[in-house]
Protein backbone atom coordinates (compact mmCIF):
# COMPACT_ATOMS: atom_id res chain seq x y z
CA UNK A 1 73.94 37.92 50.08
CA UNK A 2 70.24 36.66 51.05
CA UNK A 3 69.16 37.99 47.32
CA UNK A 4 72.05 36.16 45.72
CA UNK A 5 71.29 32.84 47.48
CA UNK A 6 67.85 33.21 46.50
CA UNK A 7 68.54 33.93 42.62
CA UNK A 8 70.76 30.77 42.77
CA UNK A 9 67.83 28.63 44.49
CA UNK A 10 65.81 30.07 41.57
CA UNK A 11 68.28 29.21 38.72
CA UNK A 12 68.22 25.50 40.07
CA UNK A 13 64.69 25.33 40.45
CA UNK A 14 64.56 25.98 36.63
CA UNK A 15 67.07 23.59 35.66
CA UNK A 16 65.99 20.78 37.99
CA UNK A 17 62.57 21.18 36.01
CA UNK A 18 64.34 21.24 32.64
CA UNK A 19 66.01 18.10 33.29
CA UNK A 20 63.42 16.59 35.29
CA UNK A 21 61.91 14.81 32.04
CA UNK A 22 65.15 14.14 31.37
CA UNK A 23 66.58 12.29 34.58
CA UNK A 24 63.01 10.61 34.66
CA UNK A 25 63.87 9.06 31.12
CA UNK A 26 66.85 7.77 31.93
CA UNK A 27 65.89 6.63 35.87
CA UNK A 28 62.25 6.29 35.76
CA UNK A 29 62.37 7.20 39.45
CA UNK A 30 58.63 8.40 39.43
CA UNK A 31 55.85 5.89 38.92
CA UNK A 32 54.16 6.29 35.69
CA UNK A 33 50.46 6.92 35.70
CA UNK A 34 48.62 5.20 33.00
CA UNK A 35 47.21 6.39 29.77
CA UNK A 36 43.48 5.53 27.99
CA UNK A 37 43.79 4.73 24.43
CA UNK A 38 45.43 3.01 21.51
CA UNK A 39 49.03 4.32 20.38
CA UNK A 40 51.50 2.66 17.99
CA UNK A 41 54.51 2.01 19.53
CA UNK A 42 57.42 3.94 17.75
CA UNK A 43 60.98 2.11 18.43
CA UNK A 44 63.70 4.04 18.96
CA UNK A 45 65.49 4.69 15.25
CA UNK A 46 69.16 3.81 14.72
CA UNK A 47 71.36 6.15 13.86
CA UNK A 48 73.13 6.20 10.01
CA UNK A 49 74.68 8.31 8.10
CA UNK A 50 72.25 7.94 5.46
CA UNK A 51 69.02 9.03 7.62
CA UNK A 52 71.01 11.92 8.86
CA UNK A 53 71.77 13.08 5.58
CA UNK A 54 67.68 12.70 4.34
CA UNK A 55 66.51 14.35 7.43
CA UNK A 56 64.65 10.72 7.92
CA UNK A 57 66.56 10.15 11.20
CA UNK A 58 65.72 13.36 12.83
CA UNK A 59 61.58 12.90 12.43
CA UNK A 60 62.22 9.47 13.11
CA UNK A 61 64.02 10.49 16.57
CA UNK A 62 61.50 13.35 17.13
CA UNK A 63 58.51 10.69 16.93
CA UNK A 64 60.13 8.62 19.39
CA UNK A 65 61.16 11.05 21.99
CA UNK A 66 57.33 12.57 21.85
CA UNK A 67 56.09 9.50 23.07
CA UNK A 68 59.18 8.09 26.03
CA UNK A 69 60.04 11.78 27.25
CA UNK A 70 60.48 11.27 30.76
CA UNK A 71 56.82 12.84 32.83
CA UNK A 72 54.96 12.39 29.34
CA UNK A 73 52.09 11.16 31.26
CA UNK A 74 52.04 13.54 33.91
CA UNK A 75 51.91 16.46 31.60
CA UNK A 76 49.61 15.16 29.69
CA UNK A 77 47.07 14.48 32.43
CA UNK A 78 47.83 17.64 33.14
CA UNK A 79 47.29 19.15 30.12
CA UNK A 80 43.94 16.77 29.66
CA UNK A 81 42.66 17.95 33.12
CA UNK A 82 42.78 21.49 32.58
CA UNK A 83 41.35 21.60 29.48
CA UNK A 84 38.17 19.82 30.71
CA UNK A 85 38.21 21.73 34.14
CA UNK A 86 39.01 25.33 33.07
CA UNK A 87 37.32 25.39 29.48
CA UNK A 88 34.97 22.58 29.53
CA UNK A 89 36.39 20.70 26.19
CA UNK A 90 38.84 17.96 24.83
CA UNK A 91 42.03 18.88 22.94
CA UNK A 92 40.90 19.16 18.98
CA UNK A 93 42.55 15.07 18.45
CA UNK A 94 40.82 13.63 21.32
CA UNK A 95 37.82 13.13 18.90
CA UNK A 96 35.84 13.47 21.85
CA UNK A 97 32.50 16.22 22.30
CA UNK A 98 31.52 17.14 25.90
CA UNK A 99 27.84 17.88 25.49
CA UNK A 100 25.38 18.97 28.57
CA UNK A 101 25.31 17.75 32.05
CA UNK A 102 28.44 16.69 31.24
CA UNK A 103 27.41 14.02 28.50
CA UNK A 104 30.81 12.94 26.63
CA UNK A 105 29.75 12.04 22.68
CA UNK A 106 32.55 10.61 19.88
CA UNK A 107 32.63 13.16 17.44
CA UNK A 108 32.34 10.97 14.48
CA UNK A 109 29.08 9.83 15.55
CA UNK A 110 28.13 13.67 16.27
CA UNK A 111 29.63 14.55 12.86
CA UNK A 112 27.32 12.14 11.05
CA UNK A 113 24.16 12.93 13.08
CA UNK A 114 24.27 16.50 12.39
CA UNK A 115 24.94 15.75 8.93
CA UNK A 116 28.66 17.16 8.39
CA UNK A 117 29.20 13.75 6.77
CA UNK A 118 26.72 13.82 3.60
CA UNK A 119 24.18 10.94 3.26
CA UNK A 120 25.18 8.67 0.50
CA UNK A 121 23.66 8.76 -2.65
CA UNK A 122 20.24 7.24 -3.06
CA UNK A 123 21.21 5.20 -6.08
CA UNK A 124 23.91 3.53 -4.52
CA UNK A 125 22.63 2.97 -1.49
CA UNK A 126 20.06 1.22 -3.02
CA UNK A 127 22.04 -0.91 -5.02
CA UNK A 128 23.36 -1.74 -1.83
CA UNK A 129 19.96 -2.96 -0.44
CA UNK A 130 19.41 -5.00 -3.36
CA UNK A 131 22.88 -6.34 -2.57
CA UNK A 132 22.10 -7.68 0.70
CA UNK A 133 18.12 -8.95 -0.87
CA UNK A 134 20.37 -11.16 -3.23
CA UNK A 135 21.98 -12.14 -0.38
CA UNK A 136 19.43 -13.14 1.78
CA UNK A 137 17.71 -14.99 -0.69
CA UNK A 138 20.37 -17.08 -1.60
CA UNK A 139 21.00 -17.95 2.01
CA UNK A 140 17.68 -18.76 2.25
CA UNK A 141 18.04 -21.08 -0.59
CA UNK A 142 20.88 -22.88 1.29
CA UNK A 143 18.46 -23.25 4.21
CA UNK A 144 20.41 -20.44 6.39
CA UNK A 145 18.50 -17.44 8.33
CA UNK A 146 19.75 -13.78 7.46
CA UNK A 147 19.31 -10.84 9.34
CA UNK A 148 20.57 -7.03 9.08
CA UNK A 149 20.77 -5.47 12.62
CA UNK A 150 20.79 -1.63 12.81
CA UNK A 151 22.01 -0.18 15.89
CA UNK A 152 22.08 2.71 17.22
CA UNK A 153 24.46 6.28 17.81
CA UNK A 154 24.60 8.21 21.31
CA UNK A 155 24.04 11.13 19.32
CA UNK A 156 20.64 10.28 17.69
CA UNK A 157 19.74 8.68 20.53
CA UNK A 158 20.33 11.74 22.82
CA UNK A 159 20.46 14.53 21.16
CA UNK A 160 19.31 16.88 23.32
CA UNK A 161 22.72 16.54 25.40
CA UNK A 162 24.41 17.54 22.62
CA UNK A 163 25.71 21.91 22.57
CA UNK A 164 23.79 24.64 21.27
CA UNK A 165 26.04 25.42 18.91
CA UNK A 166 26.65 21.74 17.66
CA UNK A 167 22.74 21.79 17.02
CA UNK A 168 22.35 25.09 15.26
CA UNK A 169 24.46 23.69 12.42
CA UNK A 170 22.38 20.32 12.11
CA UNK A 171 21.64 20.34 8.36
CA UNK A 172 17.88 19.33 6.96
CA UNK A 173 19.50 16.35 4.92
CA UNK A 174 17.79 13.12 5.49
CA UNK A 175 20.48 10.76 7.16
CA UNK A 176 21.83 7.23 5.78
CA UNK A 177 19.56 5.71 8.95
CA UNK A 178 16.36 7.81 7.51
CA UNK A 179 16.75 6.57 3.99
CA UNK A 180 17.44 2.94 3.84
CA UNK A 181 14.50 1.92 5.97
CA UNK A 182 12.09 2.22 3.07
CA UNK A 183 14.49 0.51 1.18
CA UNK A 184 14.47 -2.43 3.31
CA UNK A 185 10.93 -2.63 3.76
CA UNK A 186 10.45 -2.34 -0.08
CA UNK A 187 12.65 -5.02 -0.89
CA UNK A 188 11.94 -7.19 2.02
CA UNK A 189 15.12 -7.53 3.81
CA UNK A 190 15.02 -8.99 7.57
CA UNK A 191 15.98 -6.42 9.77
CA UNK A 192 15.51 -5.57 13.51
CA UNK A 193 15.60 -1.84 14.05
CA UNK A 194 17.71 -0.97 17.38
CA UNK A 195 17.66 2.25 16.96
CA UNK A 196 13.95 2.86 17.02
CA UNK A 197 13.77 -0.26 19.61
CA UNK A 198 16.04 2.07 21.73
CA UNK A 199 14.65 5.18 20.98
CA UNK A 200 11.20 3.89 22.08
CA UNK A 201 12.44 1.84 25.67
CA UNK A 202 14.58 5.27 26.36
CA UNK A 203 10.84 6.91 26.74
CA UNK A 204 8.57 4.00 28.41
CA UNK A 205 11.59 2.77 30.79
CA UNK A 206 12.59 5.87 32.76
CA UNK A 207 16.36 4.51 32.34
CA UNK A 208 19.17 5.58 30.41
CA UNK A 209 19.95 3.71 27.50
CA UNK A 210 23.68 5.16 26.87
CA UNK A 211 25.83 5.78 29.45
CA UNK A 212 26.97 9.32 30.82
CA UNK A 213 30.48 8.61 30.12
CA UNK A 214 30.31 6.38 27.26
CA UNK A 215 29.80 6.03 23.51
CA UNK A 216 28.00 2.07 23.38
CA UNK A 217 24.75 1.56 24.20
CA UNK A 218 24.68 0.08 27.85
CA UNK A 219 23.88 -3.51 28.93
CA UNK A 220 19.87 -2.42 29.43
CA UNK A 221 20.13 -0.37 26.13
CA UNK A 222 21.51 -3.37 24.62
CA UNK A 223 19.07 -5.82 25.89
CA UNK A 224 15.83 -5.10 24.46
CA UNK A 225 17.40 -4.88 20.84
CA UNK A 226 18.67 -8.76 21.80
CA UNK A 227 15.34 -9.69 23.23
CA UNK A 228 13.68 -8.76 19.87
CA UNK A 229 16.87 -10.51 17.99
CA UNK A 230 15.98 -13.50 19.30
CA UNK A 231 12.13 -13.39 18.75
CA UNK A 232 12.93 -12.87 15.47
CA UNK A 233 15.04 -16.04 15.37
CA UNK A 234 12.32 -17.55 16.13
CA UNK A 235 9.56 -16.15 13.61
CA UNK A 236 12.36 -16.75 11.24
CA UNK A 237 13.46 -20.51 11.53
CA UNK A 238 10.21 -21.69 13.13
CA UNK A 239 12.10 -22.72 16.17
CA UNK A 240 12.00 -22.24 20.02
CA UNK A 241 15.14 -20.79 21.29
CA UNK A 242 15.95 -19.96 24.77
CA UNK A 243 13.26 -18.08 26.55
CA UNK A 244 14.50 -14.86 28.61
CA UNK A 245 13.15 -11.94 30.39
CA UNK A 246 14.07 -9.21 32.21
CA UNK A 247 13.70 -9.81 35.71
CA UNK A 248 15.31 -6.64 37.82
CA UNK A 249 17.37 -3.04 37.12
CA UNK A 250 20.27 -2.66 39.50
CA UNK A 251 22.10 0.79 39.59
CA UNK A 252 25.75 0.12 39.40
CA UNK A 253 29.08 2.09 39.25
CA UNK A 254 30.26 2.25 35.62
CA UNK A 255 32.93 0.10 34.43
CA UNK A 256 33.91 -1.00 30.94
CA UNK A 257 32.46 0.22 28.14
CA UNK A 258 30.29 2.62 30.25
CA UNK A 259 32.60 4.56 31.26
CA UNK A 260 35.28 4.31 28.09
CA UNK A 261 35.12 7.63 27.07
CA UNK A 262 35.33 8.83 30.48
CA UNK A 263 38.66 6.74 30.87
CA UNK A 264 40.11 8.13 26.92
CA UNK A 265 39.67 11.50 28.46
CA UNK A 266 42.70 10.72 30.76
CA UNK A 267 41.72 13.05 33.52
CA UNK A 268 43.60 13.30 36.86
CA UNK A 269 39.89 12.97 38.52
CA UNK A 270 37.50 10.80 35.33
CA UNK A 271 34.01 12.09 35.44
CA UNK A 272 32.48 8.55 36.92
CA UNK A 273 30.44 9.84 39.13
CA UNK A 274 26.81 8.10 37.60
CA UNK A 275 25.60 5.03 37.96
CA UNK A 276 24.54 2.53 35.13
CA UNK A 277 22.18 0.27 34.41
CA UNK A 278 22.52 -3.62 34.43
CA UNK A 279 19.91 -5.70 33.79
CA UNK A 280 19.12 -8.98 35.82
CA UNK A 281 17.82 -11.56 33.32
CA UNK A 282 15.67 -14.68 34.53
CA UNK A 283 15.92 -17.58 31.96
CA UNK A 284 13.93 -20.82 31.20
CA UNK A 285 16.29 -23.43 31.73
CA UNK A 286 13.94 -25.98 30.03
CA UNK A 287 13.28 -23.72 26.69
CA UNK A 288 15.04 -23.45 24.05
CA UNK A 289 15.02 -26.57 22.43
CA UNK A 290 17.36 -25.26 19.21
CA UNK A 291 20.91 -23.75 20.11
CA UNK A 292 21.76 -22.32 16.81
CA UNK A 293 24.90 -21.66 15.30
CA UNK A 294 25.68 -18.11 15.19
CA UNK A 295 27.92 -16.07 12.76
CA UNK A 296 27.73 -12.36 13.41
CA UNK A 297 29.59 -9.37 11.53
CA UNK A 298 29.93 -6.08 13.04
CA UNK A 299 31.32 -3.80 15.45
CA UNK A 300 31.90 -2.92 18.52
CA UNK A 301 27.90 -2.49 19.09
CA UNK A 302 27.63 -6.34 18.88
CA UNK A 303 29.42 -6.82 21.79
CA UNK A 304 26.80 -6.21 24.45
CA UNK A 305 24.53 -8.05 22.09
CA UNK A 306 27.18 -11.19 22.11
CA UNK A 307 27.68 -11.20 25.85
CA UNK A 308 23.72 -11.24 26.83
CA UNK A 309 23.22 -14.21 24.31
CA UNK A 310 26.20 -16.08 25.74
CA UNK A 311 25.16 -15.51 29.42
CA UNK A 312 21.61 -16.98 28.31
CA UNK A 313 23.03 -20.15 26.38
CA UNK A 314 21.31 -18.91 23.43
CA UNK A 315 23.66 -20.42 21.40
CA UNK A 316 25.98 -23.77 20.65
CA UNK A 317 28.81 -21.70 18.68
CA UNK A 318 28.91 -17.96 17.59
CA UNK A 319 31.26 -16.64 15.62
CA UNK A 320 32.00 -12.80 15.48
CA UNK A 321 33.60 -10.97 12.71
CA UNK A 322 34.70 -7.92 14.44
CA UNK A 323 34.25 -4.80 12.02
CA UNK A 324 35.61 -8.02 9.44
CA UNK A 325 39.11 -7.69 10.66
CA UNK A 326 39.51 -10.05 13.93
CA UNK A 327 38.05 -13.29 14.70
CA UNK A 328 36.68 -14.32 18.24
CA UNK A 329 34.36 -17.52 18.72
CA UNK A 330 32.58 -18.63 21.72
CA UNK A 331 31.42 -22.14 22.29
CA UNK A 332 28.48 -23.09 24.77
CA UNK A 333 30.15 -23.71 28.66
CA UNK A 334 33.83 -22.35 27.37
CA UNK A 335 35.84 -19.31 27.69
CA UNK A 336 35.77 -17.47 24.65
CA UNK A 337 38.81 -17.34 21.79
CA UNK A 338 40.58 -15.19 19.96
CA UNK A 339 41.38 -16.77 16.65
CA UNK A 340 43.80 -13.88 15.25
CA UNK A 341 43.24 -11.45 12.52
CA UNK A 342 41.17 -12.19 9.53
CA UNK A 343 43.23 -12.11 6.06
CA UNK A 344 41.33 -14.70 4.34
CA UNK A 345 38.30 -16.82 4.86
CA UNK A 346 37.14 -20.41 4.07
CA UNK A 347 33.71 -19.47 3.37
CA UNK A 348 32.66 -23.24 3.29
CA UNK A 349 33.70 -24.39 6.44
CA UNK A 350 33.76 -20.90 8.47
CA UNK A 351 30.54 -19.08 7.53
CA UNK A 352 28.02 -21.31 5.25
CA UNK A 353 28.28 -23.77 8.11
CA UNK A 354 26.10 -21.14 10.36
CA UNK A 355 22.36 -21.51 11.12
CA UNK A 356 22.18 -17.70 10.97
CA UNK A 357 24.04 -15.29 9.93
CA UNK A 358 23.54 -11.27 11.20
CA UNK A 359 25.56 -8.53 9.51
CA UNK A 360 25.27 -5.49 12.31
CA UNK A 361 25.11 -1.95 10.80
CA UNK A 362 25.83 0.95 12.75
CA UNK A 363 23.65 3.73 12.15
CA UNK A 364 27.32 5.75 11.34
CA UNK A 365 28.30 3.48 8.96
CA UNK A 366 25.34 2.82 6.46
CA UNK A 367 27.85 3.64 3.84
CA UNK A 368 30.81 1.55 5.05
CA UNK A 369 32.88 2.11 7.02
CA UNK A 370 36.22 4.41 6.76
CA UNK A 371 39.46 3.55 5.19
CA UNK A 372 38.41 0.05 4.54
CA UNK A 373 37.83 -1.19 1.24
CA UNK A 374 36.76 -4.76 2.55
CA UNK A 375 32.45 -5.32 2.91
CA UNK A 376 31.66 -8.89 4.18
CA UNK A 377 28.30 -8.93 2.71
CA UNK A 378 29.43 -8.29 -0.72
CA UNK A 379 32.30 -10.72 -0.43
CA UNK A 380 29.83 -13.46 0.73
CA UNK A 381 27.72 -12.72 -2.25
CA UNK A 382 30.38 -13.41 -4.79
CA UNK A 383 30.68 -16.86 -3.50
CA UNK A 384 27.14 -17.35 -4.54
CA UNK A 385 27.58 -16.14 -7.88
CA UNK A 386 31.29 -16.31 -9.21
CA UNK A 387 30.22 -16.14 -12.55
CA UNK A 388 28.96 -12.76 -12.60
CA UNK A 389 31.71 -10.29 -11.81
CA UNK A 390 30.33 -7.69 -9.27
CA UNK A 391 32.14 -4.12 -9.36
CA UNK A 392 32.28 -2.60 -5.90
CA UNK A 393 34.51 0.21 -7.02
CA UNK A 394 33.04 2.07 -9.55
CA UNK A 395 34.73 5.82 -11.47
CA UNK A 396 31.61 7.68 -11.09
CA UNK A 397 33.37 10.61 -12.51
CA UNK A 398 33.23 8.70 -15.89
CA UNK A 399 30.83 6.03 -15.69
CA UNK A 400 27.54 5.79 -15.19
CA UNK A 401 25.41 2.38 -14.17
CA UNK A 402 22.78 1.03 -16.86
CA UNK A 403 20.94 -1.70 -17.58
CA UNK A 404 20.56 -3.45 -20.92
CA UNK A 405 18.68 -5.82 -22.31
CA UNK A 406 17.96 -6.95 -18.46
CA UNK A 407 21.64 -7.33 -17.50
CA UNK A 408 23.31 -4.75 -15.43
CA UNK A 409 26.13 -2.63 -17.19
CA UNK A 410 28.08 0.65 -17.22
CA UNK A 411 28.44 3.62 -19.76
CA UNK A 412 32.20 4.93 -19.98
CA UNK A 413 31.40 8.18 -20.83
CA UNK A 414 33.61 9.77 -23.42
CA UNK A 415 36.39 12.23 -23.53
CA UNK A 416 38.32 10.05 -20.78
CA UNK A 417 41.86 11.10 -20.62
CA UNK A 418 44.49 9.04 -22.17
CA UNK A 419 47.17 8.04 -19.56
CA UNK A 420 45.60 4.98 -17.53
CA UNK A 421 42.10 5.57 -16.01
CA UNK A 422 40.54 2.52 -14.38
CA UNK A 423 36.86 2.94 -14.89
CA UNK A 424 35.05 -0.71 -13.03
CA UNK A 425 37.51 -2.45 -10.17
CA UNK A 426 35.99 -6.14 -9.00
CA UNK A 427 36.22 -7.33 -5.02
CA UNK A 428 38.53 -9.78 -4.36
CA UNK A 429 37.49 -13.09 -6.56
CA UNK A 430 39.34 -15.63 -4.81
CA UNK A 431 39.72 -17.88 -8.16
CA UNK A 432 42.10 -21.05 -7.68
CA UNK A 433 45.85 -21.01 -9.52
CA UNK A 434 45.84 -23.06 -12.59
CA UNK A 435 42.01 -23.22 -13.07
CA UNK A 436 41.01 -21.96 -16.15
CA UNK A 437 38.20 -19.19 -16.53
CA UNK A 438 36.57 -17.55 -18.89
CA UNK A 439 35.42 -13.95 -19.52
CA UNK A 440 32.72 -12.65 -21.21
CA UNK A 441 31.05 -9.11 -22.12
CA UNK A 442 28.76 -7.23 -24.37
CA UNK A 443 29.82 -4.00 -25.43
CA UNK A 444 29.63 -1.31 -28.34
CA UNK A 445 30.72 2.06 -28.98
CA UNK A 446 34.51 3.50 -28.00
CA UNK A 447 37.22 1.08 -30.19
CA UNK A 448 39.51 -0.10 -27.14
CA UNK A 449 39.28 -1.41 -23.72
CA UNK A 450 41.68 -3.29 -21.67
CA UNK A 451 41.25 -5.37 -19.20
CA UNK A 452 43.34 -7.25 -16.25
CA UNK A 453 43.82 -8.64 -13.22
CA UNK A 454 45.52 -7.01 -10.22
CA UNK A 455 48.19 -7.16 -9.02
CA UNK A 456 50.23 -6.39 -12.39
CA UNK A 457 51.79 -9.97 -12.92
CA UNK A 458 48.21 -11.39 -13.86
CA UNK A 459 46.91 -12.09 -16.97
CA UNK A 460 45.79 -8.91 -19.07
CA UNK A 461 44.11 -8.47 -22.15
CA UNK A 462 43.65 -5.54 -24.79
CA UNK A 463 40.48 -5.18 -27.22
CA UNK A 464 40.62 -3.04 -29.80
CA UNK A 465 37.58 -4.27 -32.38
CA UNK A 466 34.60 -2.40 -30.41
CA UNK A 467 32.41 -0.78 -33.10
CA UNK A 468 29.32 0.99 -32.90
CA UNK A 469 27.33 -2.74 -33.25
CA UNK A 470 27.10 -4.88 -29.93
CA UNK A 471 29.41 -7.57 -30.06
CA UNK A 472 30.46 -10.13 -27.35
CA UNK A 473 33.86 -10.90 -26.74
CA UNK A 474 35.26 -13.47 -24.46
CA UNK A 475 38.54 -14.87 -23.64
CA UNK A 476 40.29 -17.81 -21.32
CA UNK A 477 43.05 -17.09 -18.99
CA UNK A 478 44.46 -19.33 -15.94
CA UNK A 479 47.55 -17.81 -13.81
CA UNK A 480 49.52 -20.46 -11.09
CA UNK A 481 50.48 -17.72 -9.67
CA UNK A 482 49.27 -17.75 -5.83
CA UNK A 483 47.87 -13.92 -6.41
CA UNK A 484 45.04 -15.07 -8.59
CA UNK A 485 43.68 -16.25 -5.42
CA UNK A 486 43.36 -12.21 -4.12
CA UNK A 487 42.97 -10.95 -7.54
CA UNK A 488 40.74 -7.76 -8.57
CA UNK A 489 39.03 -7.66 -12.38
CA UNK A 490 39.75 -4.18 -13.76
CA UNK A 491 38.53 -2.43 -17.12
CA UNK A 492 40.77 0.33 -17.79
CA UNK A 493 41.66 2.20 -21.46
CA UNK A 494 45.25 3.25 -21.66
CA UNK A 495 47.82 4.53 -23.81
CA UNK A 496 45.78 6.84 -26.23
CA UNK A 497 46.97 10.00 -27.73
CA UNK A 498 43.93 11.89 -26.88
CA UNK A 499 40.78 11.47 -24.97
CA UNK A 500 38.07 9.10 -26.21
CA UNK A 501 35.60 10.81 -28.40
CA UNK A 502 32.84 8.75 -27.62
CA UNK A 503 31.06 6.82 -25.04
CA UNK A 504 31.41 2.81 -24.72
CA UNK A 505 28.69 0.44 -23.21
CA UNK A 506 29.59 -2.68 -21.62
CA UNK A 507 27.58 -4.81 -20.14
CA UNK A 508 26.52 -8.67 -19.50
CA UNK A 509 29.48 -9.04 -17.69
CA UNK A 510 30.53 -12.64 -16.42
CA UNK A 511 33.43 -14.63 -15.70
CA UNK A 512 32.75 -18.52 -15.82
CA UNK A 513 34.98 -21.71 -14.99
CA UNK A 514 35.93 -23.76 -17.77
CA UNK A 515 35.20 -27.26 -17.84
């Protein structure tokens, strides 16, 4: 009888944990722990007939019940902590590396150190640095101050945290960081360096410049980059600004960003147990005679950068672009503001009306940034010169970059296949509905070539008298409709039988107002 009381107990010991996540979904009687991290909330799908029959209603439930199952947090704390505890790692999607004495490192940043992500090519990266020359010079014109900030990755910074195994596989490929600093000193672009700022005050200052459990630079890391900002702000504009030193180093426990991978770990027990560096700044109340206006564009590396120059009054406004997606603006003795999500910008009265203007570069993304097809620098530049159509997005399959006759161009190399191939793609022009333009080219070889505007209910356009002489051919178009004022330029050659059976030059490229 004992053994049969005992096989029951066990039976409902099983089922009470079966439908523990269960009666904890529909009770909550257990106090959720929380979770580290960004998730997008999936709402719970409504049943039709329709989605059952697709299958659509099933993934659709299965989505939702993976994230509101009743102990989802608990389990995966769990889970979390005994990865890190037993096997010293991070589930593969937790994109984060634990390196030595416990150093935690974003894997993207690791990936591009070690040179899994390949450099970009040395052509275009120097047609970006000639880019942001243009750029600059055209700011300069307009009496405005430009300056390109580089900052810095954990894992160039420290590499010697990172495994053994991680470092045997470090390619011999110069990196994106390596190659556009002669680039930048050869065509003369203003630039502060944080990563060899950093690099250098990690040696001389005995501190740490990154935190244990973190992937930003911390506040001391930070601050020597801004101190040298600021000088050059003043070399620059000729100007005193607010003078600021470093006064003390206090030890602190981590919080915020110097502990955020720490906290995305979502450990039971977070490894916290370091202390970080703050530094104490002394300022010169009676310096600083010019509080510029500020407009920075970055990421999340500007941050610390942003919060020392507020604390200091450096500034009167600053705007900040983060990673060109979301606005937030800080005004001298106020709170700062978040000023939503950035879908279009009046470049007039939001940027141009700046005293300086910093685009911040992570050493990770030289060569843009992931999934985003949006550059701020180049879309600045185009509202400097709207007449000459700039091609971001380029078929390099098919076409090749040239210059002729001193204006820039493109060969479309032949046998390109017939059904629609888009071989040049413009940034977003921003022309006004019912203004009338005009576009112009050069261009000899290959018989046809059509171009448009995107989306597909803009104005389009089809040559077919290219011959083997250069000829330019223009043409006028206006559209009232309101996409002309997102629209993309696009060369394309469509509808042949068979591929083209020789190459076609354009070049000279320019689109114009009409009076």
């Amino acid at each position: 009888m004992k053994k049969f009381y005992i096989g029951w107990c066990f039976i409902l010991l099983i089922w009470l944990v079966i439908a523990m996540p269960l009666i904890q979904m529909k009770y909550n009687l257990i106090k959720k722990p929380t979770l580290t991290g960004v998730v997008e909330k999936v709402n719970r799908p409504v049943f039709t007939i329709g989605d059952w029959n697709s299958g659509t209603f099933q993934h659709k439930f299965e989505d939702w019940f993976n994230q509101n199952f009743g102990l989802r947090e608990y389990y995966i704390k769990t889970n979390k902590q005994l990865y890190y505890s037993v096997f010293n790692q991070t589930p593969y999607k937790d994109n984060i590396t634990i390196g030595k004495e416990k150093q935690l490192y974003e894997t993207g940043y690791v990936n591009e150190y070690l040179g899994f992500i390949p450099p970009m090519d040395m052509k275009l990266l120097e047609e970006k640095v000639k880019d942001i020359k243009m750029l600059q010079d055209l700011l300069h014109e307009q009496g405005k101050t430009f300056l390109l900030l580089l900052t810095p990755s954990k894992a160039s910074i420290y590499p010697e945290f990172l495994p053994n195994k991680l470092l045997s596989q470090k390619n011999n490929l110069a990196r994106n960081y390596d190659n556009i600093k002669p680039l930048l000193d050869k065509y003369k672009i203003q630039y502060i360096d944080g990563h060899s700022i950093t690099e250098s005050e990690k040696k001389s200052s005995g501190y740490d410049m990154f935190p244990r459990g973190g992937t930003h630079w911390n506040y001391l890391g930070a601050y020597y980059t801004t101190k040298a900002l600021v000088e050059k702000i003043e070399n620059l504009t000729g100007k005193s600004l607010i003078d600021f030193n470093l006064n003390k180093i206090e030890l602190l426990e981590p919080k915020g960003t110097d502990r955020d991978l720490a906290d995305l770990l979502n450990l039971w027990i977070p490894p916290i147990n370091y202390t970080s560096p703050k530094p104490i700044i002394s300022v010169d109340k009676n310096s600083g005679e010019f509080k510029p206006s500020i407009l920075i564009e970055g990421g999340s590396f500007s941050n610390q950068i942003i919060d020392t120059l507020s604390n200091i009054n450096m500034f009167r406004m600053l705007d900040f672009y983060f990673y060109y997606n979301s606005h937030n603006q800080y005004k001298m003795g106020e709170e700062a503001k978040y000023l939503g999500q950035i879908s279009q910008v009046d470049w007039k009265n939001d940027v141009l009306n700046h005293d300086v203007i910093i685009v911040e570069m992570n050493e990770q993304y030289i060569a843009g940034k992931l999934n985003s097809n949006r550059i701020f620098y180049e879309d600045l530049l185009a509202q400097f010169t709207p007449e000459n159509l700039r091609f971001p997005n380029v078929n390099t399959s098919l076409v090749e970059k040239t210059e002729v006759n001193g204006s820039k161009g493109f060969i479309i190399k032949k046998g390109v296949p017939a059904p629609g191939t888009v071989f040049l793609e413009s940034g977003k022009m921003q022309l006004i509905p019912g203004k009338k333009y005009r576009l112009s080219y050069k261009a000899s070889g290959f018989s046809k070539l059509n171009f448009d505007l995107f989306p597909d209910d803009l104005p389009q356009f089809n040559n077919d008298k290219i011959t083997d002489s250069v000829t330019e051919f223009s043409f006028v178009f206006k559209s009232d409709n309101a996409n002309i004022k997102s629209a993309t330029a696009r060369f394309f050659i469509d509808g042949l039988e068979k591929p083209t059976d020789k190459d076609l030059v354009i070049y000279d490229i320019k689109l114009t107002p009409e009076s």
